[in-house]
N, C-alpha and C. Protein backbone atom coordinates (compact mmCIF):
# COMPACT_ATOMS: atom_id res chain seq x y z
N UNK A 1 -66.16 -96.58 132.86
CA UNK A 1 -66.49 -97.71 132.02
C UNK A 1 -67.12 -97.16 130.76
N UNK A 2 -66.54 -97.58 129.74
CA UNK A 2 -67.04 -97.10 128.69
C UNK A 2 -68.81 -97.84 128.15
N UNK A 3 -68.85 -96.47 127.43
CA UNK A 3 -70.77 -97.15 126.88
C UNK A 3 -70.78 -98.98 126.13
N UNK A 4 -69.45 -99.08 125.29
CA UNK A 4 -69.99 -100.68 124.86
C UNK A 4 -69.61 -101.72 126.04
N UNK A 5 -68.73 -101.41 126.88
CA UNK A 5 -68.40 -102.44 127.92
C UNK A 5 -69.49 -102.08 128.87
N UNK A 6 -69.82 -101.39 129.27
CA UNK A 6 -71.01 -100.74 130.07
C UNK A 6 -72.65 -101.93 129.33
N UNK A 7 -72.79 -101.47 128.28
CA UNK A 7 -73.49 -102.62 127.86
C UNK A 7 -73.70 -104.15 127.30
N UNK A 8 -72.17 -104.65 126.90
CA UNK A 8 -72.36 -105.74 127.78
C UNK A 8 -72.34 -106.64 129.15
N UNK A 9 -71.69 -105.87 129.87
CA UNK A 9 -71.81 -106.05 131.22
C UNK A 9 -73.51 -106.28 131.45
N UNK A 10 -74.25 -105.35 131.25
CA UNK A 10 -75.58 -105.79 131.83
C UNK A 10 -76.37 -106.57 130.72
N UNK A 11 -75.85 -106.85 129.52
CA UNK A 11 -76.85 -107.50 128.76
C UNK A 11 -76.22 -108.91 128.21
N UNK A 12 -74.95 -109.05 128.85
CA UNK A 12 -74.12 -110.52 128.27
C UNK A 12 -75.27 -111.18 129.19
N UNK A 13 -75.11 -112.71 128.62
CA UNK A 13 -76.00 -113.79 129.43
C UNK A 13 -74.33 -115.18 129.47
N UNK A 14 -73.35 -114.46 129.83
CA UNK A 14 -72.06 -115.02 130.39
C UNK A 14 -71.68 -114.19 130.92
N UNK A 15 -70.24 -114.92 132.17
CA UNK A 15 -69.72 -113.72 132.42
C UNK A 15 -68.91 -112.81 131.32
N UNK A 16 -68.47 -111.99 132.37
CA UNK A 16 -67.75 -110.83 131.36
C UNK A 16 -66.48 -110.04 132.37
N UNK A 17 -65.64 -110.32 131.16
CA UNK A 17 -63.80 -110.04 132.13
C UNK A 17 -63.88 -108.78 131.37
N UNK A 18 -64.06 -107.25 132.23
CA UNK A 18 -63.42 -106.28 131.88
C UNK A 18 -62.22 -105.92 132.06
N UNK A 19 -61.57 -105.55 131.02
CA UNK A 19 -59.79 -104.88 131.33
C UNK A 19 -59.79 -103.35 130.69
N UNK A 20 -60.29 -102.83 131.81
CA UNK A 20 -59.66 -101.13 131.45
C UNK A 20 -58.45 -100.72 130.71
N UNK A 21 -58.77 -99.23 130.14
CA UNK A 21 -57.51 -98.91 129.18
C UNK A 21 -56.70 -98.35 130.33
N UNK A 22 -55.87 -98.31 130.73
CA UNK A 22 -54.74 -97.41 131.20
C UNK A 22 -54.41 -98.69 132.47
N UNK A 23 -55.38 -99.66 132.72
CA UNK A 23 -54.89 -100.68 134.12
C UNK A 23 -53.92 -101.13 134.07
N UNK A 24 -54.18 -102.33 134.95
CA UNK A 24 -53.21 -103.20 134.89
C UNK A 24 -52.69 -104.26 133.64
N UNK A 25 -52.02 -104.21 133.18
CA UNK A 25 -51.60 -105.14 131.88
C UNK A 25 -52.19 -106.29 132.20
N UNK A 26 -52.16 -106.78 130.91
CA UNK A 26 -53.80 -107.68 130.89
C UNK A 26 -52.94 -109.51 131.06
N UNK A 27 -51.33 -109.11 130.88
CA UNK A 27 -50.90 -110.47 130.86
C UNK A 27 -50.34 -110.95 132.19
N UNK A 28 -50.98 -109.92 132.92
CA UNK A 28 -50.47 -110.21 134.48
C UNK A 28 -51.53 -110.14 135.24
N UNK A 29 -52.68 -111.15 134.58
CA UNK A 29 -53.89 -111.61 135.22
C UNK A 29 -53.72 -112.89 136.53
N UNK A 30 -52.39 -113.36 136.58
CA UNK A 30 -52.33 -114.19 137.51
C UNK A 30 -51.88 -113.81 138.76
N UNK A 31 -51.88 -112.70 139.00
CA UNK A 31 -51.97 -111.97 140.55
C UNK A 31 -52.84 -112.59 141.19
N UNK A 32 -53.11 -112.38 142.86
CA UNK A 32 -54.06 -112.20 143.76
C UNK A 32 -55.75 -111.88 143.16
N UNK A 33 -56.69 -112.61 142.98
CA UNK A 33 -58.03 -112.83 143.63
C UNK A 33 -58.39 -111.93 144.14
N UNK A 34 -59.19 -111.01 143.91
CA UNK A 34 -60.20 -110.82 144.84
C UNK A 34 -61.68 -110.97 144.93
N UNK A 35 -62.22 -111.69 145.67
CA UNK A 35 -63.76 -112.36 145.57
C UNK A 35 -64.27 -111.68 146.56
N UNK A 36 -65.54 -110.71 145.78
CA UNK A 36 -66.42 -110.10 146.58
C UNK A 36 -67.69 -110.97 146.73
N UNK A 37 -67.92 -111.64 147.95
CA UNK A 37 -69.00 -112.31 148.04
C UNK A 37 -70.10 -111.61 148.90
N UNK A 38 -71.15 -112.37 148.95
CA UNK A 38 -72.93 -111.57 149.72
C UNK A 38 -74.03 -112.49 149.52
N UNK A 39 -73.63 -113.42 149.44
CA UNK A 39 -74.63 -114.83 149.62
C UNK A 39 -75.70 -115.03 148.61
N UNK A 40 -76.17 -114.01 147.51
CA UNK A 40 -76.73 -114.02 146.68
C UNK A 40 -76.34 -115.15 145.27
N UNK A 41 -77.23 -115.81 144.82
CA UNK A 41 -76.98 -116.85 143.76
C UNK A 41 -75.89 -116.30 142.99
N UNK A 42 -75.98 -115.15 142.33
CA UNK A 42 -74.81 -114.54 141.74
C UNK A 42 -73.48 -114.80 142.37
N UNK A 43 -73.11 -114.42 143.57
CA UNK A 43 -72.29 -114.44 144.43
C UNK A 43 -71.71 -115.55 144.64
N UNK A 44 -72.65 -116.96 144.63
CA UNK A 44 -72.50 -118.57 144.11
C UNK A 44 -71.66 -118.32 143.32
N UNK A 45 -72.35 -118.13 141.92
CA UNK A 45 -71.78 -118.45 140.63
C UNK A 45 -70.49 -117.96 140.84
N UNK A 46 -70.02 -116.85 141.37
CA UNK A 46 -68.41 -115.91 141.66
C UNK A 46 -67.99 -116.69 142.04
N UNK A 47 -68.26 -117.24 143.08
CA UNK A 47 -67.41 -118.46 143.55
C UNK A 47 -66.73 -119.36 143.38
N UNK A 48 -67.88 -119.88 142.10
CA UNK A 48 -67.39 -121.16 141.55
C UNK A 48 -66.50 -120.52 140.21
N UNK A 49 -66.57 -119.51 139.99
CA UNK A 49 -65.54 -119.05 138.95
C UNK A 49 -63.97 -118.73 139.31
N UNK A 50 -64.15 -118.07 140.86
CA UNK A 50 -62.67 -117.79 141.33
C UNK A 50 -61.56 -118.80 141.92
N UNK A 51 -62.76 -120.14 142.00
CA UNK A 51 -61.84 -121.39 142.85
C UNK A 51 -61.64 -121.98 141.32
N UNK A 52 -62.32 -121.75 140.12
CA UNK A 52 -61.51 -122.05 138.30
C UNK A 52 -60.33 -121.35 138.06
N UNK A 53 -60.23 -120.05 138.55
CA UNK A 53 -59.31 -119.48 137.93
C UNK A 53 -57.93 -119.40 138.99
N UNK A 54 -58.68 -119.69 139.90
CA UNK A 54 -57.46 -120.23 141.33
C UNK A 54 -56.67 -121.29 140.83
N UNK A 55 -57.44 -122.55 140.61
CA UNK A 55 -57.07 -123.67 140.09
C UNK A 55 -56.08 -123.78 139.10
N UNK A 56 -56.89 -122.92 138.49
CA UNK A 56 -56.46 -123.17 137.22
C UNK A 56 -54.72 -122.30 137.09
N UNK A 57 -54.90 -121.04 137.65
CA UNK A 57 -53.35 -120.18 137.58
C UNK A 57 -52.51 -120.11 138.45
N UNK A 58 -53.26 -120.59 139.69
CA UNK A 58 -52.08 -120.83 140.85
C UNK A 58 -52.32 -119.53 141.93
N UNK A 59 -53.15 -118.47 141.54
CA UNK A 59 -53.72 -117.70 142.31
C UNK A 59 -54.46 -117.31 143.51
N UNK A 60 -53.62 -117.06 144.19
CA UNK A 60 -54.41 -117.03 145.60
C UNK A 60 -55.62 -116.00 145.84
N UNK A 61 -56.34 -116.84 146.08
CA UNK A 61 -57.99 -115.94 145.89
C UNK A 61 -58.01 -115.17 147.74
N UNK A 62 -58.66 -113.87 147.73
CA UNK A 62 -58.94 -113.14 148.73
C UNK A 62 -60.43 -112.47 148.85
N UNK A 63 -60.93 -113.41 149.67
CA UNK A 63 -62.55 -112.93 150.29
C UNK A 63 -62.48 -112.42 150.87
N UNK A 64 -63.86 -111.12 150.55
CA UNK A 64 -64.48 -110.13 151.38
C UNK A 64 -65.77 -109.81 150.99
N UNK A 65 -66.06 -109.87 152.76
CA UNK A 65 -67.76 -109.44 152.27
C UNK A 65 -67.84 -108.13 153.29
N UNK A 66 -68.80 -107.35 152.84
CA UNK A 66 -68.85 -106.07 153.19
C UNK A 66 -70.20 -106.20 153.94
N UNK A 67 -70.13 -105.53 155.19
CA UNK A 67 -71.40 -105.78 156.12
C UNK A 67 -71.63 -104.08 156.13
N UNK A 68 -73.15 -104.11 156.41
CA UNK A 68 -73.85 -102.48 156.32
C UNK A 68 -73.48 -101.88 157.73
N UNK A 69 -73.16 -100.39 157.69
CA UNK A 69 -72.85 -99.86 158.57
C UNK A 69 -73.74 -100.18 159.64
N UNK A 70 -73.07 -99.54 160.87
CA UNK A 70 -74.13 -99.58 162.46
C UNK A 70 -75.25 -99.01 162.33
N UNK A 71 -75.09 -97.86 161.46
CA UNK A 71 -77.09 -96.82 161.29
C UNK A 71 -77.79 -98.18 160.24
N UNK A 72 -77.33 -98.21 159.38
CA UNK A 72 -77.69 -99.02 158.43
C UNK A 72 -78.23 -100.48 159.03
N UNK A 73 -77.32 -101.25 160.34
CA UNK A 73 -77.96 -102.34 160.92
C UNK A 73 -78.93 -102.41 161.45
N UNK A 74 -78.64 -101.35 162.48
CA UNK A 74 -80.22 -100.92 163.27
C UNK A 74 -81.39 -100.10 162.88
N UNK A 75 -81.13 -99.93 161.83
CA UNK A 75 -82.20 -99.16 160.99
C UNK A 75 -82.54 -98.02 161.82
N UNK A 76 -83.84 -97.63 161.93
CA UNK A 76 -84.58 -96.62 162.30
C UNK A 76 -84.59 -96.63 164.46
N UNK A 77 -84.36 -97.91 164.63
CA UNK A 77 -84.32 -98.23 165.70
C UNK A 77 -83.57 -97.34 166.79
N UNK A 78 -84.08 -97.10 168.58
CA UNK A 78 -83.19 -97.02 168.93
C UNK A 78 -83.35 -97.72 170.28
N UNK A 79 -81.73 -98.21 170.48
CA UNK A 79 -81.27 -99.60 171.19
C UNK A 79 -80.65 -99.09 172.09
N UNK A 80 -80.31 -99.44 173.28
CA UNK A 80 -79.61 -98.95 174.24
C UNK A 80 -78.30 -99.77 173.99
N UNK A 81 -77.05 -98.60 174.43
CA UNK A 81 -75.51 -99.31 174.28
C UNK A 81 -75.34 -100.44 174.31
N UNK A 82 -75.66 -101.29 175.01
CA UNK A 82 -75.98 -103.02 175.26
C UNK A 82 -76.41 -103.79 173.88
N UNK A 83 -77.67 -103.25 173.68
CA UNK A 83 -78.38 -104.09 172.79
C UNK A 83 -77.79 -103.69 171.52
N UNK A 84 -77.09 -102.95 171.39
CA UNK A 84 -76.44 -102.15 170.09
C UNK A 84 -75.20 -103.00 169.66
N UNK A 85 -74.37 -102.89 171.35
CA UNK A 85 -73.25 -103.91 170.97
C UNK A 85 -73.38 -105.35 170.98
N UNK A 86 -74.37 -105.83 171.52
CA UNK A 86 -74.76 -107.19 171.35
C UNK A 86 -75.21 -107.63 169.57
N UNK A 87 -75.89 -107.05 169.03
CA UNK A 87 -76.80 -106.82 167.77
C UNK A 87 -75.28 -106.71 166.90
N UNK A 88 -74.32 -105.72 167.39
CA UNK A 88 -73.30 -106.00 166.09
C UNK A 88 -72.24 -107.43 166.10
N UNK A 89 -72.10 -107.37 167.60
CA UNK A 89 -70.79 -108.94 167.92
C UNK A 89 -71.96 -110.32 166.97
N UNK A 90 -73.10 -110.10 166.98
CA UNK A 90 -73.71 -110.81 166.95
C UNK A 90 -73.62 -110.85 164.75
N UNK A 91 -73.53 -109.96 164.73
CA UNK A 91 -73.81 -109.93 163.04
C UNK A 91 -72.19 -109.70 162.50
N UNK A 92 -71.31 -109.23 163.21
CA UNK A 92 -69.90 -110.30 163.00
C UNK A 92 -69.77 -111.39 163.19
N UNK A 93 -70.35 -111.83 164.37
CA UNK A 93 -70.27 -113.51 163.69
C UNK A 93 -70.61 -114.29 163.18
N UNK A 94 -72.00 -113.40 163.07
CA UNK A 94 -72.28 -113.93 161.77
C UNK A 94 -71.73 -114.27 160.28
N UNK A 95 -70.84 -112.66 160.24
CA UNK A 95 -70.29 -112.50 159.00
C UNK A 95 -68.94 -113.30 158.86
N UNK A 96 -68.74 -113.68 160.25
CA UNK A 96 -67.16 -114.74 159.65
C UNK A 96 -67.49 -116.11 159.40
N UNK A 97 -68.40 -116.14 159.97
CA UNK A 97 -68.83 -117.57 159.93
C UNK A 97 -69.22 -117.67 158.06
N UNK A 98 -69.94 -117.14 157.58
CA UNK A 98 -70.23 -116.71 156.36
C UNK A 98 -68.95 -116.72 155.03
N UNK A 99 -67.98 -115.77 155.68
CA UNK A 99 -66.82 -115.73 155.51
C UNK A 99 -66.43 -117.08 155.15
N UNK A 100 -66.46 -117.66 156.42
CA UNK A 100 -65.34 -118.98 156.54
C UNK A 100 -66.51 -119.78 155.75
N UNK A 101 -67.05 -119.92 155.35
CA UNK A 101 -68.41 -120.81 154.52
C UNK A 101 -67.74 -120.40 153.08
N UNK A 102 -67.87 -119.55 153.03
CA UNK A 102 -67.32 -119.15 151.49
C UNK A 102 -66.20 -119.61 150.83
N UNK A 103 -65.10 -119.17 151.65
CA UNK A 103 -63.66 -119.73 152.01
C UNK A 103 -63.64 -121.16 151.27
N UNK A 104 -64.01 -121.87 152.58
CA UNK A 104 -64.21 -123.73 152.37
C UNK A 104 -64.95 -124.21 150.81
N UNK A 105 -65.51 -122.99 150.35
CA UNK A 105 -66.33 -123.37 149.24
C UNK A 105 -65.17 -123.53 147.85
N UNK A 106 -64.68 -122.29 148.12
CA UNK A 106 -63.05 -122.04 146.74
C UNK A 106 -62.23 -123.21 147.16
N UNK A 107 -62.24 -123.79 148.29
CA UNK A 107 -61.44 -124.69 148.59
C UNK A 107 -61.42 -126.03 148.51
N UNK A 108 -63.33 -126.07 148.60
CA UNK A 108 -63.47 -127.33 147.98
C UNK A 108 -63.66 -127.63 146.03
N UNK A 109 -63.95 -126.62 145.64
CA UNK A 109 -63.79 -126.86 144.71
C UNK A 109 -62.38 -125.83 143.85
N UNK A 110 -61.27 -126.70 144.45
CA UNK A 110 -59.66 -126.73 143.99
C UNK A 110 -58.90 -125.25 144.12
N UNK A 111 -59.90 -124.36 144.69
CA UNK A 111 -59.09 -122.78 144.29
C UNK A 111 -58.29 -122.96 146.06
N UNK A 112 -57.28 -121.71 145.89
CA UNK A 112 -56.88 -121.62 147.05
C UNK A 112 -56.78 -120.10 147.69
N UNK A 113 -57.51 -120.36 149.16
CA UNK A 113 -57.70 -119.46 149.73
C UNK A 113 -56.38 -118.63 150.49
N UNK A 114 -56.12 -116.98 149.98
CA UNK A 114 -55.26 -116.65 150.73
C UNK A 114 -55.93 -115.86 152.43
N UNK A 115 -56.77 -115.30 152.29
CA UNK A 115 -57.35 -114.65 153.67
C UNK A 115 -58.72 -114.39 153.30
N UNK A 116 -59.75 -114.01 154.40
CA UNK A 116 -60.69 -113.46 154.21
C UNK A 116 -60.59 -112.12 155.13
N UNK A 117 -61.80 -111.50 154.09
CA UNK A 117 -61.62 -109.55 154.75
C UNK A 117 -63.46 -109.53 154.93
N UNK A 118 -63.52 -108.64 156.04
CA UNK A 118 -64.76 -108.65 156.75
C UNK A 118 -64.77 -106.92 156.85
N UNK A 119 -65.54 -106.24 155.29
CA UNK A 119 -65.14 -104.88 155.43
C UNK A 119 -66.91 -104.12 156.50
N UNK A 120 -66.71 -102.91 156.38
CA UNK A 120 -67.85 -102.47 156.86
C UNK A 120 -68.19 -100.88 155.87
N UNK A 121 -69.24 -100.96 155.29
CA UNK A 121 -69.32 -99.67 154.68
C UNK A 121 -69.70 -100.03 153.04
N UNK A 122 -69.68 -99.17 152.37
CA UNK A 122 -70.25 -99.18 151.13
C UNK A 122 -69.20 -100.26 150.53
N UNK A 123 -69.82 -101.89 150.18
CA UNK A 123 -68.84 -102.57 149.52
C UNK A 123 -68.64 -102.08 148.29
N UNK A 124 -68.88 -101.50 147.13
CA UNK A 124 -68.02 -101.29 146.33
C UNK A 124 -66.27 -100.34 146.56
N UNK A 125 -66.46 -99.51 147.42
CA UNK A 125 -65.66 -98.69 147.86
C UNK A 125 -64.35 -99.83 148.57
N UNK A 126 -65.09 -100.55 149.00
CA UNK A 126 -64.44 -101.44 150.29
C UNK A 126 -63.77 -102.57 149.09
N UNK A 127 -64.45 -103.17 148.35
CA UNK A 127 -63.71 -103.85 147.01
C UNK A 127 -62.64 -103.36 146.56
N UNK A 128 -63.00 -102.11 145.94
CA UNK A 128 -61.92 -101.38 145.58
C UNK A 128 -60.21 -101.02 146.09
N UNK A 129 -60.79 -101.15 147.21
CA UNK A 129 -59.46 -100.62 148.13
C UNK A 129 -58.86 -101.99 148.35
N UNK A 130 -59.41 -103.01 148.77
CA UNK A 130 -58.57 -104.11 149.31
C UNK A 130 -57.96 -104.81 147.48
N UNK A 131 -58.77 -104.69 146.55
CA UNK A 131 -57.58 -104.85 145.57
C UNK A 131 -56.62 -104.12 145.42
N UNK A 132 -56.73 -102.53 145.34
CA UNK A 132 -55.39 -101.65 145.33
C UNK A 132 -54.32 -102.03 146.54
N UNK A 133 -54.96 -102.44 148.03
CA UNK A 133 -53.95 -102.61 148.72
C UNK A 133 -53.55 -104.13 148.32
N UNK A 134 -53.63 -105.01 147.61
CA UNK A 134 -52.94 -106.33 148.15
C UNK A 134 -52.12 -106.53 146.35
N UNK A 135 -52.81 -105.55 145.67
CA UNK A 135 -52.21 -105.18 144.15
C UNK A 135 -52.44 -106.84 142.90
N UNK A 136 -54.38 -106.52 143.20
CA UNK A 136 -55.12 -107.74 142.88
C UNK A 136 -54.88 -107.94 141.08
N UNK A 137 -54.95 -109.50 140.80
CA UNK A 137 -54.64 -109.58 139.27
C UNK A 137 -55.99 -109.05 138.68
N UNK A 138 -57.18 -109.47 139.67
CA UNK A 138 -58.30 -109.58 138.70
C UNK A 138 -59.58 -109.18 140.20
N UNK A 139 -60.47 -108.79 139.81
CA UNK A 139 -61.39 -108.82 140.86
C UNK A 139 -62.61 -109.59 140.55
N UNK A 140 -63.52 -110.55 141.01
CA UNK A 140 -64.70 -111.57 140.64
C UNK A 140 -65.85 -110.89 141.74
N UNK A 141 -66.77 -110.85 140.81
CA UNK A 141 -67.69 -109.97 141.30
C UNK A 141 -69.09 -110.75 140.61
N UNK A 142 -70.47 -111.29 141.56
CA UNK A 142 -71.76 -111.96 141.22
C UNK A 142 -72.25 -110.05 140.60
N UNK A 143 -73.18 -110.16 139.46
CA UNK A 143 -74.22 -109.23 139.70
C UNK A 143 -75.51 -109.72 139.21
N UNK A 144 -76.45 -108.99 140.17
CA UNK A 144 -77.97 -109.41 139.86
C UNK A 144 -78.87 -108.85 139.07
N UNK A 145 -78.07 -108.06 137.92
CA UNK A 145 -78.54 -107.54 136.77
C UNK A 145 -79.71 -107.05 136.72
N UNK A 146 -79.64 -105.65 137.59
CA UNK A 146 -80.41 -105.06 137.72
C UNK A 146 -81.22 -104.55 136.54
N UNK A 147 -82.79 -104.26 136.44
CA UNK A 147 -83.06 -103.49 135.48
C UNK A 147 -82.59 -102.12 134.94
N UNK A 148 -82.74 -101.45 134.14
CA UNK A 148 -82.11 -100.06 134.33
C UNK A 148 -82.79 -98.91 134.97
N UNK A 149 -84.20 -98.91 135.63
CA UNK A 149 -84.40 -98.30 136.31
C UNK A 149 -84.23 -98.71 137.71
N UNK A 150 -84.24 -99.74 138.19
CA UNK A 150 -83.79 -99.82 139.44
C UNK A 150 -82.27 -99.98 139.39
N UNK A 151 -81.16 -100.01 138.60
CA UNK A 151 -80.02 -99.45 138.70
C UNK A 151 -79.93 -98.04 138.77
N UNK A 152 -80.50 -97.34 138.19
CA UNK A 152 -80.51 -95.61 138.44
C UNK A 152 -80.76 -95.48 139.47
N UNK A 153 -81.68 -95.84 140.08
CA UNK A 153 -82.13 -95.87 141.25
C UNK A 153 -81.12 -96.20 142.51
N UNK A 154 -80.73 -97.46 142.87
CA UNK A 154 -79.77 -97.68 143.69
C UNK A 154 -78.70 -98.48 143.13
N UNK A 155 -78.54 -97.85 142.22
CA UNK A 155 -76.98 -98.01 142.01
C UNK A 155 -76.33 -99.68 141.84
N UNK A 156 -75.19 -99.73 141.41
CA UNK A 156 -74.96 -100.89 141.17
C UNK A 156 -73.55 -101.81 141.70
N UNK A 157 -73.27 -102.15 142.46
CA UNK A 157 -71.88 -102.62 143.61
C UNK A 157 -71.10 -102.90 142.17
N UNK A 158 -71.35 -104.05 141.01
CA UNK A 158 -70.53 -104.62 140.51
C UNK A 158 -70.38 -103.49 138.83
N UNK A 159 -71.42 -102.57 139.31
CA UNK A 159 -70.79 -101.48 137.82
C UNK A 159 -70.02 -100.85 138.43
N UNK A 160 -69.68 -100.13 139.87
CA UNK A 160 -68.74 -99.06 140.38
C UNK A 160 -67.66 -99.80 140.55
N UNK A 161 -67.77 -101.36 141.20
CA UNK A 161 -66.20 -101.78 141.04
C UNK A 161 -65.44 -102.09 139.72
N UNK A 162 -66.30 -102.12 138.80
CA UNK A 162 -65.89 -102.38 137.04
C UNK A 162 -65.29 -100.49 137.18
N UNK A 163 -65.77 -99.60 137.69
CA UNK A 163 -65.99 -97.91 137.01
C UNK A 163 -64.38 -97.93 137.58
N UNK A 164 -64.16 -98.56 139.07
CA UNK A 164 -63.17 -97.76 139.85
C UNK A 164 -61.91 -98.80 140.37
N UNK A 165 -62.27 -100.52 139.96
CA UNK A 165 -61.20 -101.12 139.59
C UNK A 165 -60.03 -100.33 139.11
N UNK A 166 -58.63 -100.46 139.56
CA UNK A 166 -57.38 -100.42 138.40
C UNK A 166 -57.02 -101.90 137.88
N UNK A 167 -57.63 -102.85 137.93
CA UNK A 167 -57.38 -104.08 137.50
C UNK A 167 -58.86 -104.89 137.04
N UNK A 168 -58.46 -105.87 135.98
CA UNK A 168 -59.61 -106.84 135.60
C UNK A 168 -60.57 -107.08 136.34
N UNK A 169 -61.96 -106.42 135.94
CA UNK A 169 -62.89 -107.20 136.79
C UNK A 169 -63.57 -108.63 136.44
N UNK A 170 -63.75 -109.58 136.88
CA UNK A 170 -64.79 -110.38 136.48
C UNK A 170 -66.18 -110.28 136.81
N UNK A 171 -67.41 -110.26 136.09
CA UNK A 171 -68.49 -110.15 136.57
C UNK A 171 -69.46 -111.09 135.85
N UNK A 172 -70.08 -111.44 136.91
CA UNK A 172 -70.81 -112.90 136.62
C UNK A 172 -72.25 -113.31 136.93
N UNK A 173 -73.29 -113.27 136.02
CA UNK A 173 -74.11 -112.84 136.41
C UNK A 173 -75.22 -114.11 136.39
N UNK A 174 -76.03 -114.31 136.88
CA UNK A 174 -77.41 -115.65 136.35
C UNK A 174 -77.62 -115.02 135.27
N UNK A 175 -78.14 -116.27 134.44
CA UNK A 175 -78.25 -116.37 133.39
C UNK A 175 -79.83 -117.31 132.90
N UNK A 176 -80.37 -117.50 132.02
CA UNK A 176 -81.20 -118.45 131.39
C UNK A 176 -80.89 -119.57 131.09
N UNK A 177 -79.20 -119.36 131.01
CA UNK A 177 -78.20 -120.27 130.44
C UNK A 177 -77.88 -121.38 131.52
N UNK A 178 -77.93 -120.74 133.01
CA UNK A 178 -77.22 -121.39 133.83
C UNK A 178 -77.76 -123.19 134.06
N UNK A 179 -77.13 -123.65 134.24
CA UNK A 179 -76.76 -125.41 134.26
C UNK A 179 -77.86 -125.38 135.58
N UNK A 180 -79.38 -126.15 135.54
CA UNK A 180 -80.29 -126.14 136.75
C UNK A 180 -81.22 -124.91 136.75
N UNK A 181 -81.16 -124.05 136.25
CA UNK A 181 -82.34 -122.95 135.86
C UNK A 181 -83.18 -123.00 134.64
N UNK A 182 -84.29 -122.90 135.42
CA UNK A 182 -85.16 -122.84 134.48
C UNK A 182 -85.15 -121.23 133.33
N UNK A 183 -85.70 -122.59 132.29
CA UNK A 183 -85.63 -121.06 131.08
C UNK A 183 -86.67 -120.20 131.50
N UNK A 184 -86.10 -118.88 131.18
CA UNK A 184 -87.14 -117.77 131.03
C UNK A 184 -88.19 -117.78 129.88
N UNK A 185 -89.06 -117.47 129.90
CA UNK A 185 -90.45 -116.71 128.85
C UNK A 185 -89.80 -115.71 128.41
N UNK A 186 -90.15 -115.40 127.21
CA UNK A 186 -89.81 -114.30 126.32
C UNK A 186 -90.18 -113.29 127.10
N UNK A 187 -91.37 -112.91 128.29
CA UNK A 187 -91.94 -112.24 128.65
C UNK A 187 -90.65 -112.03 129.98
N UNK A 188 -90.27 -112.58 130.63
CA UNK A 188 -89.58 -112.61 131.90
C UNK A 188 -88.12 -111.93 131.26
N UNK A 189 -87.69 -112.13 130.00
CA UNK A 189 -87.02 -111.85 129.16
C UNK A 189 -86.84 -110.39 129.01
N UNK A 190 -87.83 -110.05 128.46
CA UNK A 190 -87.63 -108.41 128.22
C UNK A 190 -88.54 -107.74 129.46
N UNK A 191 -88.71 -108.55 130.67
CA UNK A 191 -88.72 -107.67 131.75
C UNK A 191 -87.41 -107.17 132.69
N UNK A 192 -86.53 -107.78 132.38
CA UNK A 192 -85.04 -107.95 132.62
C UNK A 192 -84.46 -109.35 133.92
């Protein structure tokens, strides 16, 4: 991602449709959807952008949410085989249920759902791949606009899928702007 798309990505207060140089041609944005969701307000707002552009192009939108590995679930913990496999059936079903919540959401407001994907592992990686495999027009992605030191820090899901996309990302972020949020202070402002 280059340095000026790189900075508006984190400093637009709209979203922002990146189209890489060498991708996918930019007039064959009406492919396949892909909506990376994670329940975060951002992740809202994605939502309500991919069941617009569903609507709107005839595009079949494809959800996935990426759940943290098995070390990563149980943290530091240790569980006996039982409680291990109970603890994950238990946080898959969570995650379809979630899934299917999301789903119904593009659906109620006019987009149309082609499948949902229930990845496991680093979701940007996991984004990435299920657009290359289903050969996505565009990818819609919430981000929570991190500061820039806690982006150095841990990194950023919706800058690596903008870095490693071969197709349009959308990224969509809260805003000051947003319709029901309260305005920020100049002070809350340049804290990021």
């Amino acid at each position: 991602m280059g340095s000026v798309s790189g900075s508006v990505v984190h400093h637009a207060h709209c979203p922002v449709l990146v189209v890489r140089d060498g991708g996918r041609d930019g007039a064959d944005l009406g492919g396949p959807v892909v909506l990376a969701v994670d329940g975060s307000e951002e992740s809202k707002r994605a939502v309500r952008a991919a069941a617009e552009i569903s609507a709107a192009s005839g595009s079949p939108v494809h959800v996935i949410y990426v759940m943290p590995t098995e070390s990563r679930l149980y943290g530091h913990h240790s569980y006996s085989e039982d409680v291990k496999k109970s603890l994950l059936e238990e946080a898959r079903a969570q995650a379809r249920r979630f899934l299917d919540e999301q789903a119904e959401s593009v659906r109620s407001a006019g987009g149309a759902v082609a499948q949902t994907y229930l990845g496991v592992g680093r979701p940007d990686e996991e984004i990435v791949e299920l657009a290359e495999e289903i050969d996505a027009g565009m990818v819609v992605i919430g981000s929570r606009g991190l500061g820039g030191v806690r982006r150095a820090l841990v990194g950023s899901v919706s800058d690596s899928v903008v870095r490693h996309a071969h197709c349009p990302v959308l990224v969509v972020r809260s805003t000051q702007y947003d319709e029901g949020a309260p305005a920020r202070t100049t002070e809350e402002t340049a804290q990021g």
